[in-house]
PDB file of N, CA and C in Angstrom:
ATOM      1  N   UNK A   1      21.368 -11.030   0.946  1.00  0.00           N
ATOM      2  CA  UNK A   1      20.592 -10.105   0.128  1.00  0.00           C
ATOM      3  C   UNK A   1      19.108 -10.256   0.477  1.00  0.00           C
ATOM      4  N   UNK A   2      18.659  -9.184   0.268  1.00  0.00           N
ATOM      5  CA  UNK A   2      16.992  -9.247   0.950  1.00  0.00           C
ATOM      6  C   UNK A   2      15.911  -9.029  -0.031  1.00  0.00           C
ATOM      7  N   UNK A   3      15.030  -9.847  -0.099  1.00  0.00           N
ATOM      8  CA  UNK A   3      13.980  -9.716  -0.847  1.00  0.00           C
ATOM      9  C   UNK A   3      13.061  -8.270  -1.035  1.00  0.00           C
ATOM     10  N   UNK A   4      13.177  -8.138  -2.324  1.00  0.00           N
ATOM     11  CA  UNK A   4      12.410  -6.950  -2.454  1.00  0.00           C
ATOM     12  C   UNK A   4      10.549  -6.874  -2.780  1.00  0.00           C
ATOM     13  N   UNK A   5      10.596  -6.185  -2.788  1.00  0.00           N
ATOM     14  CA  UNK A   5       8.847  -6.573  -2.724  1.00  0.00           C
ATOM     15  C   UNK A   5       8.005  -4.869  -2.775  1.00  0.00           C
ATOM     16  N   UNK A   6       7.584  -4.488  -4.056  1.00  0.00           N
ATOM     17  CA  UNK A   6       7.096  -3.508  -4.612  1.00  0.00           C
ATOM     18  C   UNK A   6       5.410  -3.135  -4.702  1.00  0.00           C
ATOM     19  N   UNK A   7       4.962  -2.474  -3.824  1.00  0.00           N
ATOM     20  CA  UNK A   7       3.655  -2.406  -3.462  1.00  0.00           C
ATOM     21  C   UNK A   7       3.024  -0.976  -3.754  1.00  0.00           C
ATOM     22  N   UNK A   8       2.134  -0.890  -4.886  1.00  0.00           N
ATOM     23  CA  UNK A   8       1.461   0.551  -4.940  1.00  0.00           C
ATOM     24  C   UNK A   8      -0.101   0.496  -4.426  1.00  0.00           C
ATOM     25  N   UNK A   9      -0.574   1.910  -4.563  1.00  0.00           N
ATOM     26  CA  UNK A   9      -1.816   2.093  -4.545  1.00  0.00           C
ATOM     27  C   UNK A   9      -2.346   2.838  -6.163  1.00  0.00           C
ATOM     28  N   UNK A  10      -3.925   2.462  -6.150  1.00  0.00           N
ATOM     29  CA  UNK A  10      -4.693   3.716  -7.448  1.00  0.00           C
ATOM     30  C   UNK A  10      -4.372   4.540  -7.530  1.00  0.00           C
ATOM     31  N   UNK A  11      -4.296   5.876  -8.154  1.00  0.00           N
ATOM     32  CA  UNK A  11      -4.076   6.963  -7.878  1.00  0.00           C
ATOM     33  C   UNK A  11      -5.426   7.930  -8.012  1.00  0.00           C
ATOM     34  N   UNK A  12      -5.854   8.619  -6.911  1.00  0.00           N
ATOM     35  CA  UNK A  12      -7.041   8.823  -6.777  1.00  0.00           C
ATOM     36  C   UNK A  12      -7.177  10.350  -7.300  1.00  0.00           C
ATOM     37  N   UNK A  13      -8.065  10.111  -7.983  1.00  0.00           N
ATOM     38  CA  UNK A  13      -9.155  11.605  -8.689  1.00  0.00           C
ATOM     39  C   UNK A  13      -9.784  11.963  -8.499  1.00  0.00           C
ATOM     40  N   UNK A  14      -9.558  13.576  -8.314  1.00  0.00           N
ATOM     41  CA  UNK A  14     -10.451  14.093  -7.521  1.00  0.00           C
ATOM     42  C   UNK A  14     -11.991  14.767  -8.419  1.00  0.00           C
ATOM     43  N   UNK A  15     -12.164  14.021  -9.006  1.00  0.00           N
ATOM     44  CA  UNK A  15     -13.823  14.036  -9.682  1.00  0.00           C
ATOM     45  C   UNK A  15     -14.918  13.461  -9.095  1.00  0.00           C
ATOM     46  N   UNK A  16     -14.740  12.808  -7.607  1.00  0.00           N
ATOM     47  CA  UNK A  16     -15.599  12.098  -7.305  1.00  0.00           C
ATOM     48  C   UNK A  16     -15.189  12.599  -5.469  1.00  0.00           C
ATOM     49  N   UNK A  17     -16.450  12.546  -4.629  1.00  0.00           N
ATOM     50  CA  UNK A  17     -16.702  12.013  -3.664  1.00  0.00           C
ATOM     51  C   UNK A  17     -15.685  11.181  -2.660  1.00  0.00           C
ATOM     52  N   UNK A  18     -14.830  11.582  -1.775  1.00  0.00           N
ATOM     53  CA  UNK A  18     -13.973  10.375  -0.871  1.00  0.00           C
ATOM     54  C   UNK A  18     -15.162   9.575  -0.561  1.00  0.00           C
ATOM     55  N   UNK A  19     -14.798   8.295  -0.405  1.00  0.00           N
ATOM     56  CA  UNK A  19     -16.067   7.018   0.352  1.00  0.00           C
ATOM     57  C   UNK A  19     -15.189   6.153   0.714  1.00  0.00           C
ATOM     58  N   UNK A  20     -15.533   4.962   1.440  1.00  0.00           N
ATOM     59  CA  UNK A  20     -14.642   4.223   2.212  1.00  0.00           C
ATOM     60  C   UNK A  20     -13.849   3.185   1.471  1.00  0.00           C
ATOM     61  N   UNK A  21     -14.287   3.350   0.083  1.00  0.00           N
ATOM     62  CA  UNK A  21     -13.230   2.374  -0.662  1.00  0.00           C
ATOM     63  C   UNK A  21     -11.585   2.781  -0.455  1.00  0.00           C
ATOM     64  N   UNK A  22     -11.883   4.315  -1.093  1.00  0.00           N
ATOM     65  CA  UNK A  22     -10.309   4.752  -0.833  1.00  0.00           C
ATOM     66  C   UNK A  22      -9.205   4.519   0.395  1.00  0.00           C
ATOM     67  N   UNK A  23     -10.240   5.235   1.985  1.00  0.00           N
ATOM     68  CA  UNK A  23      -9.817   4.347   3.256  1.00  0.00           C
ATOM     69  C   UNK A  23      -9.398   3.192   2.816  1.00  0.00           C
ATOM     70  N   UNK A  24     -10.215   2.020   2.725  1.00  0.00           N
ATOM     71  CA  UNK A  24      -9.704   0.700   2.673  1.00  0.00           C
ATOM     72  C   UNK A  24      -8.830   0.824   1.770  1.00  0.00           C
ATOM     73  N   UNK A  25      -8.451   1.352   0.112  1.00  0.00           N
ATOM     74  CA  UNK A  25      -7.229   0.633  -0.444  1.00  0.00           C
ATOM     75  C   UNK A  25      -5.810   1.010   0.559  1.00  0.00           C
ATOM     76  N   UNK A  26      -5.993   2.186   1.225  1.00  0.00           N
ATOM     77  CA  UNK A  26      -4.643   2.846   1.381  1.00  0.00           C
ATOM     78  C   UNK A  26      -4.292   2.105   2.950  1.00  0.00           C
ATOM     79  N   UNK A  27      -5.419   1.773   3.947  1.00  0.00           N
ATOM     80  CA  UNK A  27      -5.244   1.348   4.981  1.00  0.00           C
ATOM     81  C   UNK A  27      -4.680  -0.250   4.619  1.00  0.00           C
ATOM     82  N   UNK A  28      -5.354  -1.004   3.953  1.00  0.00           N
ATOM     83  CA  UNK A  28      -5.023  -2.562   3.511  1.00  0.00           C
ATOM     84  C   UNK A  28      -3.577  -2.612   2.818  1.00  0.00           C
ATOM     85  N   UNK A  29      -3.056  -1.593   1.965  1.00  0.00           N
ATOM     86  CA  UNK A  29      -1.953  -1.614   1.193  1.00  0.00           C
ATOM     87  C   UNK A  29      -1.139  -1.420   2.592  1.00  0.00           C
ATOM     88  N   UNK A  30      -0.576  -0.568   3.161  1.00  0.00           N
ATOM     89  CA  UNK A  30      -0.343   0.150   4.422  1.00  0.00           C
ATOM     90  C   UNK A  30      -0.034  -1.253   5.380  1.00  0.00           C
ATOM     91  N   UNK A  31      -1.316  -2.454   5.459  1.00  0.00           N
ATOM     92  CA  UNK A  31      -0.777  -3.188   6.442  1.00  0.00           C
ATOM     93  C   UNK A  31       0.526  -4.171   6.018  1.00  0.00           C
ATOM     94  N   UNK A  32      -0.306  -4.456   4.458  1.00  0.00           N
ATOM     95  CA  UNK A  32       0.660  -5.475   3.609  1.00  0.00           C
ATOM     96  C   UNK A  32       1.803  -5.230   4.033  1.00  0.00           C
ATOM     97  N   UNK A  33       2.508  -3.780   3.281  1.00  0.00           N
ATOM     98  CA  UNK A  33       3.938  -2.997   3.493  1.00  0.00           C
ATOM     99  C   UNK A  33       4.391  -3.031   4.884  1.00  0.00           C
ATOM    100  N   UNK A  34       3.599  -3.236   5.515  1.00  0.00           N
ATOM    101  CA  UNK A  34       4.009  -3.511   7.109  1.00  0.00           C
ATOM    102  C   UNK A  34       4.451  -4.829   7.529  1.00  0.00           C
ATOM    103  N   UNK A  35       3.501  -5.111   7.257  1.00  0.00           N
ATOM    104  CA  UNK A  35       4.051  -6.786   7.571  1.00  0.00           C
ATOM    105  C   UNK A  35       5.276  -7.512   6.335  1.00  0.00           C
ATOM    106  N   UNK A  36       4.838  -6.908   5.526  1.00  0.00           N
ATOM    107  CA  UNK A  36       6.341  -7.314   4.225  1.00  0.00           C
ATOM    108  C   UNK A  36       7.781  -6.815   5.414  1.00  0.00           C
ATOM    109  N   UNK A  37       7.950  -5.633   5.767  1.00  0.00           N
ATOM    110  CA  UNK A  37       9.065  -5.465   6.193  1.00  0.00           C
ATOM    111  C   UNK A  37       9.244  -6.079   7.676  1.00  0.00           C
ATOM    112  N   UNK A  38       8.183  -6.525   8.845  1.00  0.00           N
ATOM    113  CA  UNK A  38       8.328  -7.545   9.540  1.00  0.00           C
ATOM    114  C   UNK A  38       8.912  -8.342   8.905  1.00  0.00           C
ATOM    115  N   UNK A  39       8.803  -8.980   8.075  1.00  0.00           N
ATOM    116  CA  UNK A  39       9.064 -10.278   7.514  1.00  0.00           C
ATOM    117  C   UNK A  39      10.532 -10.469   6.650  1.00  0.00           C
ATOM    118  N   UNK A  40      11.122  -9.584   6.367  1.00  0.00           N
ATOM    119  CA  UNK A  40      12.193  -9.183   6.123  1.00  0.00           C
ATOM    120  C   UNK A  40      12.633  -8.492   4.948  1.00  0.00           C
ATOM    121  N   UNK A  41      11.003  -7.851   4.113  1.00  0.00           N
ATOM    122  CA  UNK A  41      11.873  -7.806   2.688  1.00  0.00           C
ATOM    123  C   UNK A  41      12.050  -6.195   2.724  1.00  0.00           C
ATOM    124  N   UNK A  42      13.036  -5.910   1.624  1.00  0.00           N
ATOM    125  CA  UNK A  42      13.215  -4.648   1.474  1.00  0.00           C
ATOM    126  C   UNK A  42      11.566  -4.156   0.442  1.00  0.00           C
ATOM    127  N   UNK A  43      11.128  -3.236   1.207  1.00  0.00           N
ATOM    128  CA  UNK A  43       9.360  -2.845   0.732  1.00  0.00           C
ATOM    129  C   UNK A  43       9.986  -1.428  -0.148  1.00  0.00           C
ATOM    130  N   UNK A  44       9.078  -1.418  -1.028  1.00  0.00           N
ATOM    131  CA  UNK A  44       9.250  -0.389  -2.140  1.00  0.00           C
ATOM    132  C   UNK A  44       7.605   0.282  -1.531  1.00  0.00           C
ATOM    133  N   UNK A  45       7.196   1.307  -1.359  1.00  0.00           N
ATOM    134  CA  UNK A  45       5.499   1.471  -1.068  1.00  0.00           C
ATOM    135  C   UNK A  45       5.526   2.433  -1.629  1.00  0.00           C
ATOM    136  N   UNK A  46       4.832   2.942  -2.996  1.00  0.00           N
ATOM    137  CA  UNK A  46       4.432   3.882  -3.204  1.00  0.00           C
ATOM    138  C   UNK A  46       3.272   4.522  -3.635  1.00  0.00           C
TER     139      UNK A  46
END
Protein backbone atom coordinates (compact mmCIF):
# COMPACT_ATOMS: atom_id res chain seq x y z
CA UNK A 1 0.00 0.00 0.00
CA UNK A 2 1.37 3.43 -0.84
CA UNK A 3 1.58 6.42 1.04
CA UNK A 4 -0.67 9.11 0.38
CA UNK A 5 0.25 12.57 0.64
CA UNK A 6 -2.31 15.58 -0.02
CA UNK A 7 -0.93 18.88 -1.28
CA UNK A 8 -2.98 22.18 -2.11
CA UNK A 9 -2.45 25.63 -3.16
CA UNK A 10 -4.36 29.41 -1.98
CA UNK A 11 -6.93 30.00 -4.02
CA UNK A 12 -6.25 33.12 -5.82
CA UNK A 13 -8.50 36.37 -6.23
CA UNK A 14 -8.79 38.15 -8.68
CA UNK A 15 -8.96 41.68 -6.79
CA UNK A 16 -5.45 42.19 -6.94
CA UNK A 17 -2.51 42.44 -9.34
CA UNK A 18 -0.61 38.81 -10.42
CA UNK A 19 3.12 39.39 -8.73
CA UNK A 20 5.61 36.77 -8.21
CA UNK A 21 4.30 35.45 -5.02
CA UNK A 22 1.59 33.57 -6.84
CA UNK A 23 4.43 32.15 -9.49
CA UNK A 24 6.29 30.97 -6.52
CA UNK A 25 3.29 29.30 -4.51
CA UNK A 26 2.16 27.27 -7.60
CA UNK A 27 5.78 26.60 -9.03
CA UNK A 28 7.16 25.41 -5.27
CA UNK A 29 3.84 23.36 -4.59
CA UNK A 30 4.31 21.80 -8.26
CA UNK A 31 7.95 20.69 -7.29
CA UNK A 32 6.93 19.19 -3.82
CA UNK A 33 4.06 17.01 -5.79
CA UNK A 34 6.81 16.03 -7.99
CA UNK A 35 9.17 14.82 -6.02
CA UNK A 36 6.37 13.22 -3.50
CA UNK A 37 5.52 10.91 -6.45
CA UNK A 38 9.38 10.23 -7.28
CA UNK A 39 9.45 9.06 -4.00
CA UNK A 40 6.64 6.82 -4.08
CA UNK A 41 3.56 8.27 -2.60
CA UNK A 42 0.24 8.32 -4.09
CA UNK A 43 0.05 12.62 -4.47
CA UNK A 44 -3.41 14.12 -4.16
CA UNK A 45 -2.44 17.97 -5.86
CA UNK A 46 -5.01 20.18 -5.95
Amino acid sequence: MTDRYYITTAISYPNGKPHIGHAYELIATDAIARFMRLDGKDVFFL
